[in-house]
PDB file of N, CA and C in Angstrom:
ATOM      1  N   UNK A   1     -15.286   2.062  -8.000  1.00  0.00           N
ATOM      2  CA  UNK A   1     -15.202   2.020  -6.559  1.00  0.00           C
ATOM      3  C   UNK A   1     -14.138   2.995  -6.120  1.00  0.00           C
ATOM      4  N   UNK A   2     -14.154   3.556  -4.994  1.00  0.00           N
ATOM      5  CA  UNK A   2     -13.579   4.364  -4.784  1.00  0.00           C
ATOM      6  C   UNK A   2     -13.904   4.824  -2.886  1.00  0.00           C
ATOM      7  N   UNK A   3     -12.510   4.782  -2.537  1.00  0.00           N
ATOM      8  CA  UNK A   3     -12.447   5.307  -1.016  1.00  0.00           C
ATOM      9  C   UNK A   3     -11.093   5.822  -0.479  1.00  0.00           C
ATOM     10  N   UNK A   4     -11.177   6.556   0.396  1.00  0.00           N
ATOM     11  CA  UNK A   4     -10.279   6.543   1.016  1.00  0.00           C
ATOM     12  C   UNK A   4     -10.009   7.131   2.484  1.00  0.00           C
ATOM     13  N   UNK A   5      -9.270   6.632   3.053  1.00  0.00           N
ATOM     14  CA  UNK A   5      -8.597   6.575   4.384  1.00  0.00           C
ATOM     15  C   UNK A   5      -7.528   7.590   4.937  1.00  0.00           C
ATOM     16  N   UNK A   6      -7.688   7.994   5.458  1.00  0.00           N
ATOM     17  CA  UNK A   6      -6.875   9.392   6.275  1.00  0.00           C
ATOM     18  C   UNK A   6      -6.300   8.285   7.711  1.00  0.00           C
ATOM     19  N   UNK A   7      -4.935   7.966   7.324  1.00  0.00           N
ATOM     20  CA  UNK A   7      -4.140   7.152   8.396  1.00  0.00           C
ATOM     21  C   UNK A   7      -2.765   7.292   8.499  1.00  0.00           C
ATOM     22  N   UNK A   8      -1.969   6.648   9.767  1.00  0.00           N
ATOM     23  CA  UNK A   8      -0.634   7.313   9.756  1.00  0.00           C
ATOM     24  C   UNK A   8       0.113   6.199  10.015  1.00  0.00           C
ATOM     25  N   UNK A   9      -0.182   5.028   9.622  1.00  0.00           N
ATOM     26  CA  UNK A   9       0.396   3.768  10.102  1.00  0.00           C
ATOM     27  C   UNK A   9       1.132   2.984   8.904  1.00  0.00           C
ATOM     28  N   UNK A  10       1.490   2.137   9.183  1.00  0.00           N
ATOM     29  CA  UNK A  10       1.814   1.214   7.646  1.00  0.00           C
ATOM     30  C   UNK A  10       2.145  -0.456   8.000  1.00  0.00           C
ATOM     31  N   UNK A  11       2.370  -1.388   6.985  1.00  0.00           N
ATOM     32  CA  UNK A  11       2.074  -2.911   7.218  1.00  0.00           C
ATOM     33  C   UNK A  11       3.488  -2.865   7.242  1.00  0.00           C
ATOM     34  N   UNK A  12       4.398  -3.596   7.869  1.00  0.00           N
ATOM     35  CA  UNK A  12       5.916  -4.133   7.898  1.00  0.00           C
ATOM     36  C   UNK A  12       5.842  -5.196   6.680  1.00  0.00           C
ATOM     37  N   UNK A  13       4.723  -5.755   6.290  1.00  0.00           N
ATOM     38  CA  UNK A  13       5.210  -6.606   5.535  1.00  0.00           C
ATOM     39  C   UNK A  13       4.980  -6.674   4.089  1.00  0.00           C
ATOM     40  N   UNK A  14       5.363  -5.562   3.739  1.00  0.00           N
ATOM     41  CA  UNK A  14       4.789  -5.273   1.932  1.00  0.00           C
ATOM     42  C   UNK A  14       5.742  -5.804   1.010  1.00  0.00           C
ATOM     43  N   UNK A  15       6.699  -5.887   1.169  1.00  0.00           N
ATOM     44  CA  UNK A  15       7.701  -6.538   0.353  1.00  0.00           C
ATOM     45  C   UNK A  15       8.305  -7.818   0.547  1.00  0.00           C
ATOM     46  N   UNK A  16       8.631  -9.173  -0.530  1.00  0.00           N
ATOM     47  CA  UNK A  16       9.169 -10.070  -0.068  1.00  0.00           C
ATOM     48  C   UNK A  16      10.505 -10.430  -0.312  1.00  0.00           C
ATOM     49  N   UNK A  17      11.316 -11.209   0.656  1.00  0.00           N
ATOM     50  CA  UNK A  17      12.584 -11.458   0.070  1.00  0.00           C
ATOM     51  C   UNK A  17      12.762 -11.947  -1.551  1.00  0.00           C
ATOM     52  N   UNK A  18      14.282 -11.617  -1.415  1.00  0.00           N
ATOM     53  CA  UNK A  18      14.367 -11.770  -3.008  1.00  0.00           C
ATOM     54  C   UNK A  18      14.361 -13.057  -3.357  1.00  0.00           C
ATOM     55  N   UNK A  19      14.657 -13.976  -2.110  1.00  0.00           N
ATOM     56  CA  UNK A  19      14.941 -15.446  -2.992  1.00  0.00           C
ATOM     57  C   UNK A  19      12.887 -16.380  -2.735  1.00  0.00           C
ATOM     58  N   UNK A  20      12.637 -14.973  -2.695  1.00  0.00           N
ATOM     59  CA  UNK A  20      10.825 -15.732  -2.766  1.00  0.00           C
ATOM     60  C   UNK A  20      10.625 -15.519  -3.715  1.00  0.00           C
ATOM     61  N   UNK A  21       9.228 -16.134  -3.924  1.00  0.00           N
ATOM     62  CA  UNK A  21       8.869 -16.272  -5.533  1.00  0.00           C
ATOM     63  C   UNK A  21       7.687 -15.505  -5.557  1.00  0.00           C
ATOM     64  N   UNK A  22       8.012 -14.667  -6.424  1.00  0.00           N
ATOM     65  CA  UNK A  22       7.062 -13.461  -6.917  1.00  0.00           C
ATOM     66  C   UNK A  22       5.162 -13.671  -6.516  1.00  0.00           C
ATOM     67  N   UNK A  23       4.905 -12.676  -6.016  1.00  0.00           N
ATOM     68  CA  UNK A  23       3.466 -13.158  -5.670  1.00  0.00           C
ATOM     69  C   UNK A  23       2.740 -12.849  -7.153  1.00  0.00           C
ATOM     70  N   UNK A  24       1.173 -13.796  -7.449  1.00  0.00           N
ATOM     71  CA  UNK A  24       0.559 -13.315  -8.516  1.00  0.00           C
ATOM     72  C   UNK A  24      -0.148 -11.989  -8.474  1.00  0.00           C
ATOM     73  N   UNK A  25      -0.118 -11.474  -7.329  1.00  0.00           N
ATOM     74  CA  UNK A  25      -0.937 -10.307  -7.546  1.00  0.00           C
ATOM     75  C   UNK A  25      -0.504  -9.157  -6.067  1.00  0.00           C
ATOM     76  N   UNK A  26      -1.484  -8.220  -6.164  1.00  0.00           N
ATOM     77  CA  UNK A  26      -1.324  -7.443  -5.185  1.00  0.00           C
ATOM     78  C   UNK A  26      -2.601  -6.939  -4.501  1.00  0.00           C
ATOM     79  N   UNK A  27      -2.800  -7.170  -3.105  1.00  0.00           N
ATOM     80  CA  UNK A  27      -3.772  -7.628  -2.118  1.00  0.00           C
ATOM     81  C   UNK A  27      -3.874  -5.893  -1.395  1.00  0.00           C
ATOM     82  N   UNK A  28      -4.739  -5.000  -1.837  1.00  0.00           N
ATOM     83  CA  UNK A  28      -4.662  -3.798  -1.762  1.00  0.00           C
ATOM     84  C   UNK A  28      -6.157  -3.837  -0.017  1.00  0.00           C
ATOM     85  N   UNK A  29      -5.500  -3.635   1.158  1.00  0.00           N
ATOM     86  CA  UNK A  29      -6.169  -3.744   2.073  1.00  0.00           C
ATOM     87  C   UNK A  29      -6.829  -2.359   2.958  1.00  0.00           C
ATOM     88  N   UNK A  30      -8.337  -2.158   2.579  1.00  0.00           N
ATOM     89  CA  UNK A  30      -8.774  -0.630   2.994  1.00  0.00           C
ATOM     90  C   UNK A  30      -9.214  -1.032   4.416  1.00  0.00           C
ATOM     91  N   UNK A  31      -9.477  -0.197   4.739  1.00  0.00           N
ATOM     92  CA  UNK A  31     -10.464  -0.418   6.385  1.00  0.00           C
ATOM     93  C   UNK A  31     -11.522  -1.071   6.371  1.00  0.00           C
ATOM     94  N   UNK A  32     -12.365  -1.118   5.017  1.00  0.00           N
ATOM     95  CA  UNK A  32     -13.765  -1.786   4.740  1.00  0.00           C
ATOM     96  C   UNK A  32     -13.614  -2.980   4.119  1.00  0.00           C
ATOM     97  N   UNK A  33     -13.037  -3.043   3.153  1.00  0.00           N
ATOM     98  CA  UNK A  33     -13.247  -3.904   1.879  1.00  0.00           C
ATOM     99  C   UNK A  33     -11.230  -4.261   1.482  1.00  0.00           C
ATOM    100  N   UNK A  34     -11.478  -5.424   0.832  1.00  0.00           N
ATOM    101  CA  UNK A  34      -9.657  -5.610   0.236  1.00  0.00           C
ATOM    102  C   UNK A  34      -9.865  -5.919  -1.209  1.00  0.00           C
ATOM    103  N   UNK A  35      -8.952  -5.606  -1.961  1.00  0.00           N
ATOM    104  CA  UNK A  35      -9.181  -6.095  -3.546  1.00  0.00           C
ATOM    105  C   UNK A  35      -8.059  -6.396  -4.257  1.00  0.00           C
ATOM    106  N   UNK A  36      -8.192  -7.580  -4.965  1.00  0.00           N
ATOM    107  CA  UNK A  36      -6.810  -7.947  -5.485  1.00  0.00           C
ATOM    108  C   UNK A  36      -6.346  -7.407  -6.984  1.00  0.00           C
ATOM    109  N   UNK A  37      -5.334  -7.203  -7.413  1.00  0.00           N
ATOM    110  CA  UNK A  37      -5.547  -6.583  -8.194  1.00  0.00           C
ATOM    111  C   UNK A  37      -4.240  -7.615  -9.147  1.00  0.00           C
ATOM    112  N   UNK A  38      -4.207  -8.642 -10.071  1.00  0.00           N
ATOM    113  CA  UNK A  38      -3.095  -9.209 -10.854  1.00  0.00           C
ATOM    114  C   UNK A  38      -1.789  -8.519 -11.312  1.00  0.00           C
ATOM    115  N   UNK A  39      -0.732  -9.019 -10.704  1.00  0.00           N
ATOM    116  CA  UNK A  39       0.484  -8.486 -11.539  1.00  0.00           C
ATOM    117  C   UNK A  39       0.719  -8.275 -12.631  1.00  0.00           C
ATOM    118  N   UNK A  40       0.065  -9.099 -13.518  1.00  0.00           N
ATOM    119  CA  UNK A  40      -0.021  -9.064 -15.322  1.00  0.00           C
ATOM    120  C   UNK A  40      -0.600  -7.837 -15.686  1.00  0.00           C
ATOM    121  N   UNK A  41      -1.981  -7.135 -14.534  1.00  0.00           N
ATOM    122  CA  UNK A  41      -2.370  -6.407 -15.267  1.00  0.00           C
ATOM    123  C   UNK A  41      -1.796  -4.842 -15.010  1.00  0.00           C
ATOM    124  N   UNK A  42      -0.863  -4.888 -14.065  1.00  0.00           N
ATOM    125  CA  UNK A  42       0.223  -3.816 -13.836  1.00  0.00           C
ATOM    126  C   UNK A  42       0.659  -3.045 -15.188  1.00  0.00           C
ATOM    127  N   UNK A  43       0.443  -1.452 -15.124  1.00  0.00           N
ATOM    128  CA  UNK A  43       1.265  -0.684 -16.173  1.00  0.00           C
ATOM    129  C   UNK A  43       2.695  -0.153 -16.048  1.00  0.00           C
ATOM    130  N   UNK A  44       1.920   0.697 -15.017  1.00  0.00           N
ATOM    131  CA  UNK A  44       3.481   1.302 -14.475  1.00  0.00           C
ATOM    132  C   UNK A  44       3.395   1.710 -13.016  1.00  0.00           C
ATOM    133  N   UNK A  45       3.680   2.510 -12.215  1.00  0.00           N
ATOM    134  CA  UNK A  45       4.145   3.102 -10.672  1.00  0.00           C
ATOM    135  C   UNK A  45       5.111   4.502 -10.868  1.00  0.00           C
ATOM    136  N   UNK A  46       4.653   5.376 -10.311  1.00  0.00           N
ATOM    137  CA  UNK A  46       5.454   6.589 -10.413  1.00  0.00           C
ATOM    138  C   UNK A  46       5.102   6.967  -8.606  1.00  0.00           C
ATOM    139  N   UNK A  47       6.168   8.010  -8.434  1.00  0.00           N
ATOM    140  CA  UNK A  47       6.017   8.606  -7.079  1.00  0.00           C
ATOM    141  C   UNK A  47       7.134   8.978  -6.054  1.00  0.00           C
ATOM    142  N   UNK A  48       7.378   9.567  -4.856  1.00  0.00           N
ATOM    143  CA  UNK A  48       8.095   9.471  -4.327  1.00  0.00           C
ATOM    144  C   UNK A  48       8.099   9.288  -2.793  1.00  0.00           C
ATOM    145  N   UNK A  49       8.801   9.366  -1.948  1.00  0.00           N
ATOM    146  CA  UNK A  49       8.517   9.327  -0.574  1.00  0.00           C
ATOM    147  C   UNK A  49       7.185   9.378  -0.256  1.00  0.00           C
ATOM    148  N   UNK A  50       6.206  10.743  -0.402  1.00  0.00           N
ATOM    149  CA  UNK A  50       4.955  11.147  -0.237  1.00  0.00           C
ATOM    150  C   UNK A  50       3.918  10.833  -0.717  1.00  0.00           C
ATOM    151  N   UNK A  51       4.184  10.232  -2.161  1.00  0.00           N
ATOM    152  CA  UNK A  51       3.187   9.771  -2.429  1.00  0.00           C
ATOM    153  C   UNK A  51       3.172   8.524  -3.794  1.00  0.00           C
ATOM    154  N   UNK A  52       2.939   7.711  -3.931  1.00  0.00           N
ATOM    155  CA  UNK A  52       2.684   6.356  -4.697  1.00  0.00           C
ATOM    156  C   UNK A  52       1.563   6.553  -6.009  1.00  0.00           C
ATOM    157  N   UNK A  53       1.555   6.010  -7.030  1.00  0.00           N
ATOM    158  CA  UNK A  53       0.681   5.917  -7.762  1.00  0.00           C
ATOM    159  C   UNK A  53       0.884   4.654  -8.633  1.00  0.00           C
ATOM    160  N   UNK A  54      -0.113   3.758  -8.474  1.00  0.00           N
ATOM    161  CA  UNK A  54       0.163   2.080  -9.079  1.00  0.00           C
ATOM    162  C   UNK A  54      -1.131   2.277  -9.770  1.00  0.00           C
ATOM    163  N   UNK A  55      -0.194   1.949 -11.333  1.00  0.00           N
ATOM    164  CA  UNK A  55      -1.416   1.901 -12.237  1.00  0.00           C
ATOM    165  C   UNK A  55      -1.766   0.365 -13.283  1.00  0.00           C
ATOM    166  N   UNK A  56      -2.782   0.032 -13.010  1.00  0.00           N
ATOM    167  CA  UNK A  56      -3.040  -1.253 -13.567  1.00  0.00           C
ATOM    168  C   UNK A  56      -4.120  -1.074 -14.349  1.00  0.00           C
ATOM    169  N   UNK A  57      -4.467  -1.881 -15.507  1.00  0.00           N
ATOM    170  CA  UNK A  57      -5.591  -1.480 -16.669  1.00  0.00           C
ATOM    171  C   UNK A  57      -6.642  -1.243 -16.489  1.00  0.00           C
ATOM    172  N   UNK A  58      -7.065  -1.362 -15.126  1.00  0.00           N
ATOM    173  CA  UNK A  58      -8.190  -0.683 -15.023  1.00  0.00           C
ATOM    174  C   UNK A  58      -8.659   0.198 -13.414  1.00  0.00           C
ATOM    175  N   UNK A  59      -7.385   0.171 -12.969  1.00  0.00           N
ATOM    176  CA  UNK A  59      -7.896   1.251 -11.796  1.00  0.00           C
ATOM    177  C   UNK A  59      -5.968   1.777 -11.704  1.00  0.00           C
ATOM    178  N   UNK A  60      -6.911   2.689 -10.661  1.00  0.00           N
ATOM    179  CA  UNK A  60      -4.961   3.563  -9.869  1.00  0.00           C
ATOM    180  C   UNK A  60      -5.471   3.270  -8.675  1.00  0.00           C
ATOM    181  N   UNK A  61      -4.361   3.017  -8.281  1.00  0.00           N
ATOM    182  CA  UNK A  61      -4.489   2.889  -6.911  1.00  0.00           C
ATOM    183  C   UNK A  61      -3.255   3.601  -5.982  1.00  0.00           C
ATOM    184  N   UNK A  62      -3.923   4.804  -5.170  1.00  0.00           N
ATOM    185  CA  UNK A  62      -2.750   6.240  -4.844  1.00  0.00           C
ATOM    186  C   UNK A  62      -2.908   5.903  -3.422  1.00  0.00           C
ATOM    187  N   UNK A  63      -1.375   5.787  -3.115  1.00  0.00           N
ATOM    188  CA  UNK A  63      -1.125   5.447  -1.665  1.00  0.00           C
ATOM    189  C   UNK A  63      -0.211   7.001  -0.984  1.00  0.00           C
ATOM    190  N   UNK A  64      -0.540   7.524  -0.029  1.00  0.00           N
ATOM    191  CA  UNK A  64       0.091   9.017   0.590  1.00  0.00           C
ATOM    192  C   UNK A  64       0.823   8.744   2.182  1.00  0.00           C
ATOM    193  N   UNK A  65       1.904   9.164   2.048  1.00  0.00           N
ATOM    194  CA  UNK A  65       2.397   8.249   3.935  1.00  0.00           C
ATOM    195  C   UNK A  65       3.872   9.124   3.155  1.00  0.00           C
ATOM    196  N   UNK A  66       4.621   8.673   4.514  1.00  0.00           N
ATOM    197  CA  UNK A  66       5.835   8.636   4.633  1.00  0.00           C
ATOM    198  C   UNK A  66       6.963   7.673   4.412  1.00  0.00           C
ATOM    199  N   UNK A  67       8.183   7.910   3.695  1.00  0.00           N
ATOM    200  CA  UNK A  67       9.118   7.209   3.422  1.00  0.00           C
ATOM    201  C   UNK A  67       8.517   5.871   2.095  1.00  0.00           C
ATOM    202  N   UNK A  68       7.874   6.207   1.541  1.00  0.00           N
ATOM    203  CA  UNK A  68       7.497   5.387   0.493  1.00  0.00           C
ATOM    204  C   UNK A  68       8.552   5.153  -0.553  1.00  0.00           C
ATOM    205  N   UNK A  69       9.523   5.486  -0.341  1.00  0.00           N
ATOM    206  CA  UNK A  69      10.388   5.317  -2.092  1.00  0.00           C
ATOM    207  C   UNK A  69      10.516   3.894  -2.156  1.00  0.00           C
ATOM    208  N   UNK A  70      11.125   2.970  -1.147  1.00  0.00           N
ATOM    209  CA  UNK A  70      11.692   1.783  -0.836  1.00  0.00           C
ATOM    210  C   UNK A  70      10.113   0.982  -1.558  1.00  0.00           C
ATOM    211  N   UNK A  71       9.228   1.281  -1.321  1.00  0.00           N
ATOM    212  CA  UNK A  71       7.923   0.807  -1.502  1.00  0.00           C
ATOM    213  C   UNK A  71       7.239   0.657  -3.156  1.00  0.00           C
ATOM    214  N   UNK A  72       7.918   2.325  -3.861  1.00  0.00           N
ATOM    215  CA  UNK A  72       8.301   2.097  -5.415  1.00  0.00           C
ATOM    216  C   UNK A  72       8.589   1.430  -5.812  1.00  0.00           C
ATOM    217  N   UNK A  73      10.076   1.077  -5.381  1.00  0.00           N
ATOM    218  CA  UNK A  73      11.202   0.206  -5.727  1.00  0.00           C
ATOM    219  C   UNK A  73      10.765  -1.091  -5.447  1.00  0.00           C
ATOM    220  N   UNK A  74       9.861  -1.674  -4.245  1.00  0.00           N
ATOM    221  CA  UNK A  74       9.401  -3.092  -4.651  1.00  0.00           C
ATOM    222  C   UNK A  74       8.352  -3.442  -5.625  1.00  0.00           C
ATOM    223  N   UNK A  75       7.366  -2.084  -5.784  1.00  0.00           N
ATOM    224  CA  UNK A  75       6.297  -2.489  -6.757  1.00  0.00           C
ATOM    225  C   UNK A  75       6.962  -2.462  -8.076  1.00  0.00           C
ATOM    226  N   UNK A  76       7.875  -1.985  -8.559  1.00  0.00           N
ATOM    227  CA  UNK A  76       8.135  -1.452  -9.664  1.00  0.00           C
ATOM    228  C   UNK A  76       9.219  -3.448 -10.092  1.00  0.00           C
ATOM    229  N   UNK A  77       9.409  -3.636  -8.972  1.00  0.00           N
ATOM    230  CA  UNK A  77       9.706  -5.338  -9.076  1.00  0.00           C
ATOM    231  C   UNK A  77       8.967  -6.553  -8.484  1.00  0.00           C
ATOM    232  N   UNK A  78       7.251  -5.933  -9.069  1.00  0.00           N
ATOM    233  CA  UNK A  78       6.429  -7.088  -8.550  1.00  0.00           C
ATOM    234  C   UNK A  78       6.416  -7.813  -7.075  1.00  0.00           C
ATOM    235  N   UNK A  79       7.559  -7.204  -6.095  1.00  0.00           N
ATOM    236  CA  UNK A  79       7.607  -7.800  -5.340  1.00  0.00           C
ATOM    237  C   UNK A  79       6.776  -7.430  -3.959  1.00  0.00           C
ATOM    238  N   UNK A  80       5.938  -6.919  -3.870  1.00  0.00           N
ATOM    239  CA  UNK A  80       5.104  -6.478  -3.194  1.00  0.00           C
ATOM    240  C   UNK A  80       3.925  -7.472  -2.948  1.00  0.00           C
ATOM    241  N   UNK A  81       3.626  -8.185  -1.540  1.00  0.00           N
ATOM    242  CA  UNK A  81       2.260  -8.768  -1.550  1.00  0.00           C
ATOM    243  C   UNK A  81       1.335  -7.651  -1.188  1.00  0.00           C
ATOM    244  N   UNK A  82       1.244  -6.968  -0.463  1.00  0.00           N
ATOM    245  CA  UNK A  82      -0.116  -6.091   0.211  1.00  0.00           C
ATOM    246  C   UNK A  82       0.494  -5.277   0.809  1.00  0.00           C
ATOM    247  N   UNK A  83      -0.790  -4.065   0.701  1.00  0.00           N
ATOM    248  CA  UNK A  83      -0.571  -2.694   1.306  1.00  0.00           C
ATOM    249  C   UNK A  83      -1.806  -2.449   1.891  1.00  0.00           C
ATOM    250  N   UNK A  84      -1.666  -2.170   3.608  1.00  0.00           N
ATOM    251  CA  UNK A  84      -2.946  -2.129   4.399  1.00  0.00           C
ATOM    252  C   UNK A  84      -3.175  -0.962   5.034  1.00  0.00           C
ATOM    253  N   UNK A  85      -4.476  -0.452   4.461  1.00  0.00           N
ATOM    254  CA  UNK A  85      -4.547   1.064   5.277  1.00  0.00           C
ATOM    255  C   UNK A  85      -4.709   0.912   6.805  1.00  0.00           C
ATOM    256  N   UNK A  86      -3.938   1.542   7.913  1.00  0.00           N
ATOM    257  CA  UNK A  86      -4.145   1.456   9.234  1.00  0.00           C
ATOM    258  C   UNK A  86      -5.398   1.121   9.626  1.00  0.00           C
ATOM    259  N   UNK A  87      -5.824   0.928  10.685  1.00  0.00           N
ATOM    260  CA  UNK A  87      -7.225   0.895  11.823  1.00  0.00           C
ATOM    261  C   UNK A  87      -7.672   2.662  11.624  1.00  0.00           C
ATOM    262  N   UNK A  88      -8.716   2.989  11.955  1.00  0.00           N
ATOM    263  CA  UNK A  88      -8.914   4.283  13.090  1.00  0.00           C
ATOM    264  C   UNK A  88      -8.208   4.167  14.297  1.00  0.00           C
ATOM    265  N   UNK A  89      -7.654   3.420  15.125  1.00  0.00           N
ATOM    266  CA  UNK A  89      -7.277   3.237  16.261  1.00  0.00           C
ATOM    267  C   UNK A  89      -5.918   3.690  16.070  1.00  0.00           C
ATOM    268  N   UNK A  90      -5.104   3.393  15.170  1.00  0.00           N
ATOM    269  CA  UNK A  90      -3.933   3.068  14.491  1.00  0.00           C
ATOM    270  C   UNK A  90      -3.541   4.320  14.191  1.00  0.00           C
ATOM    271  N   UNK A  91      -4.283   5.253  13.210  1.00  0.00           N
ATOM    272  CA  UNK A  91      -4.121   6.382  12.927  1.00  0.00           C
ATOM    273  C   UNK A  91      -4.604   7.555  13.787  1.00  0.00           C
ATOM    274  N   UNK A  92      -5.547   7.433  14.433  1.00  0.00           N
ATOM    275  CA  UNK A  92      -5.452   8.292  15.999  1.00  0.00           C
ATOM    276  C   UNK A  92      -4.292   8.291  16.618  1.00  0.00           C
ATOM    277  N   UNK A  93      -4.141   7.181  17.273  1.00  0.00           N
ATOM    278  CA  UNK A  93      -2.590   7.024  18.075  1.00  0.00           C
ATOM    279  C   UNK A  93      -1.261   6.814  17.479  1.00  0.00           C
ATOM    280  N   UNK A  94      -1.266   6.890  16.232  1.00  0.00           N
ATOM    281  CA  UNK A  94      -0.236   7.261  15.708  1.00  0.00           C
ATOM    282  C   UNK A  94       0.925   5.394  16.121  1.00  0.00           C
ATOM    283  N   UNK A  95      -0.084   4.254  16.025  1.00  0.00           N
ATOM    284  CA  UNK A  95       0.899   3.284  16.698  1.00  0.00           C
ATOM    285  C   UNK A  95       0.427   2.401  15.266  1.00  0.00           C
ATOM    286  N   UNK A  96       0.768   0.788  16.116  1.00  0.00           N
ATOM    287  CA  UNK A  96       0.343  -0.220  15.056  1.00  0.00           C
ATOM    288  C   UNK A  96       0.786  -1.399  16.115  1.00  0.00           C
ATOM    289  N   UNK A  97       0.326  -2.564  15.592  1.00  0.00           N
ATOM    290  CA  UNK A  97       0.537  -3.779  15.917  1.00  0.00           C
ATOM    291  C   UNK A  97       0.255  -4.135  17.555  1.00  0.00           C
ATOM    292  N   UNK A  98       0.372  -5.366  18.016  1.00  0.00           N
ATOM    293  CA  UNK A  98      -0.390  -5.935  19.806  1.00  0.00           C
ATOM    294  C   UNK A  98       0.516  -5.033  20.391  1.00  0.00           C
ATOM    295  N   UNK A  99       1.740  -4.459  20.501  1.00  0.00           N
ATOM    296  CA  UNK A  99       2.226  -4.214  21.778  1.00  0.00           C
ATOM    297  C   UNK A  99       1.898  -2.397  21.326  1.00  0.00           C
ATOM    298  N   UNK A 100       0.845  -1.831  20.048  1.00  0.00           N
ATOM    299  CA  UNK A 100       0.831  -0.555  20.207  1.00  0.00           C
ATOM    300  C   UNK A 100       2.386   0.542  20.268  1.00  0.00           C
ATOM    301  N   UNK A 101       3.246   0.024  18.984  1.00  0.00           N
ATOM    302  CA  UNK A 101       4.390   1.269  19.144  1.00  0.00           C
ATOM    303  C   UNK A 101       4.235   2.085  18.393  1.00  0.00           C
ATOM    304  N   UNK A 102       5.084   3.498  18.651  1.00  0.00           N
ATOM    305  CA  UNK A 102       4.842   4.347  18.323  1.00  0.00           C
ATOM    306  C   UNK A 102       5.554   4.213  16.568  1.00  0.00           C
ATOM    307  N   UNK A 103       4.271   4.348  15.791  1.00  0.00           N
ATOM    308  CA  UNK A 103       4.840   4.710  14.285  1.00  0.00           C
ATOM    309  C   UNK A 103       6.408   5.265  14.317  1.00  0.00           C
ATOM    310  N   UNK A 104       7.139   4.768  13.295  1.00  0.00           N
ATOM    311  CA  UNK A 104       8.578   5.528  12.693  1.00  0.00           C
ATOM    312  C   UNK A 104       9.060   4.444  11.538  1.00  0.00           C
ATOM    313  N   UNK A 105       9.884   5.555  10.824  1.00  0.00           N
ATOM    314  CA  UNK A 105      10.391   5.091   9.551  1.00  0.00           C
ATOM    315  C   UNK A 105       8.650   4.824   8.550  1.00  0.00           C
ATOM    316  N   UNK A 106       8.807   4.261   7.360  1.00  0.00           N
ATOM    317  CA  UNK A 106       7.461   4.283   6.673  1.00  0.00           C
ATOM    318  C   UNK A 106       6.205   3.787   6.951  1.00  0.00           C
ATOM    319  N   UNK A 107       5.132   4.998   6.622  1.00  0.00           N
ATOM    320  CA  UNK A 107       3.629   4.793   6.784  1.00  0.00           C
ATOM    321  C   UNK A 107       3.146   5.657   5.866  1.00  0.00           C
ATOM    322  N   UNK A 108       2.056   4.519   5.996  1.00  0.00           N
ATOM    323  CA  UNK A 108       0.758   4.971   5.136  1.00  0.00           C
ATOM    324  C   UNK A 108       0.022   5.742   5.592  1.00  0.00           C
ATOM    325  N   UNK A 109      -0.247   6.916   5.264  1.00  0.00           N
ATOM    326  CA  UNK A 109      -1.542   8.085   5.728  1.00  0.00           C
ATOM    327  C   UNK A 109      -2.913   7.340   5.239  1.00  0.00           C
ATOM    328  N   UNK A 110      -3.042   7.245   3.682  1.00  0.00           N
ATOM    329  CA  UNK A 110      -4.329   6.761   2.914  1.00  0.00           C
ATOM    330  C   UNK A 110      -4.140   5.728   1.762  1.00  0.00           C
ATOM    331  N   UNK A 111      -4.946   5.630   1.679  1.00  0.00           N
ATOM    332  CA  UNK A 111      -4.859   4.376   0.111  1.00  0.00           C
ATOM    333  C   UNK A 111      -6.575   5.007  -0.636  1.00  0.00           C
ATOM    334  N   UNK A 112      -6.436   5.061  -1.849  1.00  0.00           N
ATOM    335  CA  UNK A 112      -7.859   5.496  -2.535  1.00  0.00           C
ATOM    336  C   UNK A 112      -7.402   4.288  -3.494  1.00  0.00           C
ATOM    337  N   UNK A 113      -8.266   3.778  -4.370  1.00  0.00           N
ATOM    338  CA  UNK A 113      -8.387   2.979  -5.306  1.00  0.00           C
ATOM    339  C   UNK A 113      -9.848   3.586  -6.010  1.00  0.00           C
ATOM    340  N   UNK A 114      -9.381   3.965  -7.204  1.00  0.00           N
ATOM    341  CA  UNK A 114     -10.113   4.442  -8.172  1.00  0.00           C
ATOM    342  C   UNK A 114     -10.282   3.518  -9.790  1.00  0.00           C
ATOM    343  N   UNK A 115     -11.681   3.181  -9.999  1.00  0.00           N
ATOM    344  CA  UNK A 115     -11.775   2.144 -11.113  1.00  0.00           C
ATOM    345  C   UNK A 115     -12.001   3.451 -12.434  1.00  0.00           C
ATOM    346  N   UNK A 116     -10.559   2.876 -13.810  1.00  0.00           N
ATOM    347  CA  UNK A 116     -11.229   3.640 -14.681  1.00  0.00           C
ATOM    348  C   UNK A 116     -12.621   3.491 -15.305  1.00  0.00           C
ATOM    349  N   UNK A 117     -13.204   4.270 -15.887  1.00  0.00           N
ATOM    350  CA  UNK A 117     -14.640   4.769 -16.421  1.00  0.00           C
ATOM    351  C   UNK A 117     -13.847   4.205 -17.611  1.00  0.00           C
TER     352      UNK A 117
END
């Protein structure tokens, strides 16, 4: 499976406090479809600001936006519930959420999720 999204938005809520308890997995959210993907089956995460790469035993899943390091740094400690690619609405207007503000600090452009062969 495989898609991806050209967006400029990002979820506020990808990471959880520290005194929460680790989620089992990670809830990867496209415009069409969502897929969970288990923490156990996590390899590794490489990347920087620009761009993300979360690799689990049987897919990658490459996230492209702005200010992503902070976003490393939670996957790379399981602590990440979900990462949601914007609306079309979202990434046109460059906003997010009911009151529509203007994107700043980190976003997601795209998310692809690719299953290995």
């Amino acid at each position: 499976m495989s898609s991806t999204n050209t967006n400029t938005s990002a979820s506020k809520d990808w990471v959880l406090a520290k005194d929460e308890q680790k989620p089992a997995s990670l809830v990867v959210h496209e415009r069409h479809s969502s897929l969970a993907f288990p923490w156990f089956r996590f390899v590794y995460a490489q990347g920087d600001d620009a761009s993300l790469q979360i690799i689990f035993a049987t897919h990658l899943v490459t996230i492209s936006g702005d200010g992503l390091g902070p976003l490393l740094e939670a996957v790379a400690a399981n602590r990440v519930v979900s990462v949601t690619a914007p609306t079309e609405n979202q990434a046109k207007f460059g906003a997010r959420g009911p009151d529509a503000e203007e994107q700043t600090g980190s976003a997601i452009h795209s998310i692809s999720v690719e299953k290995f062969k």
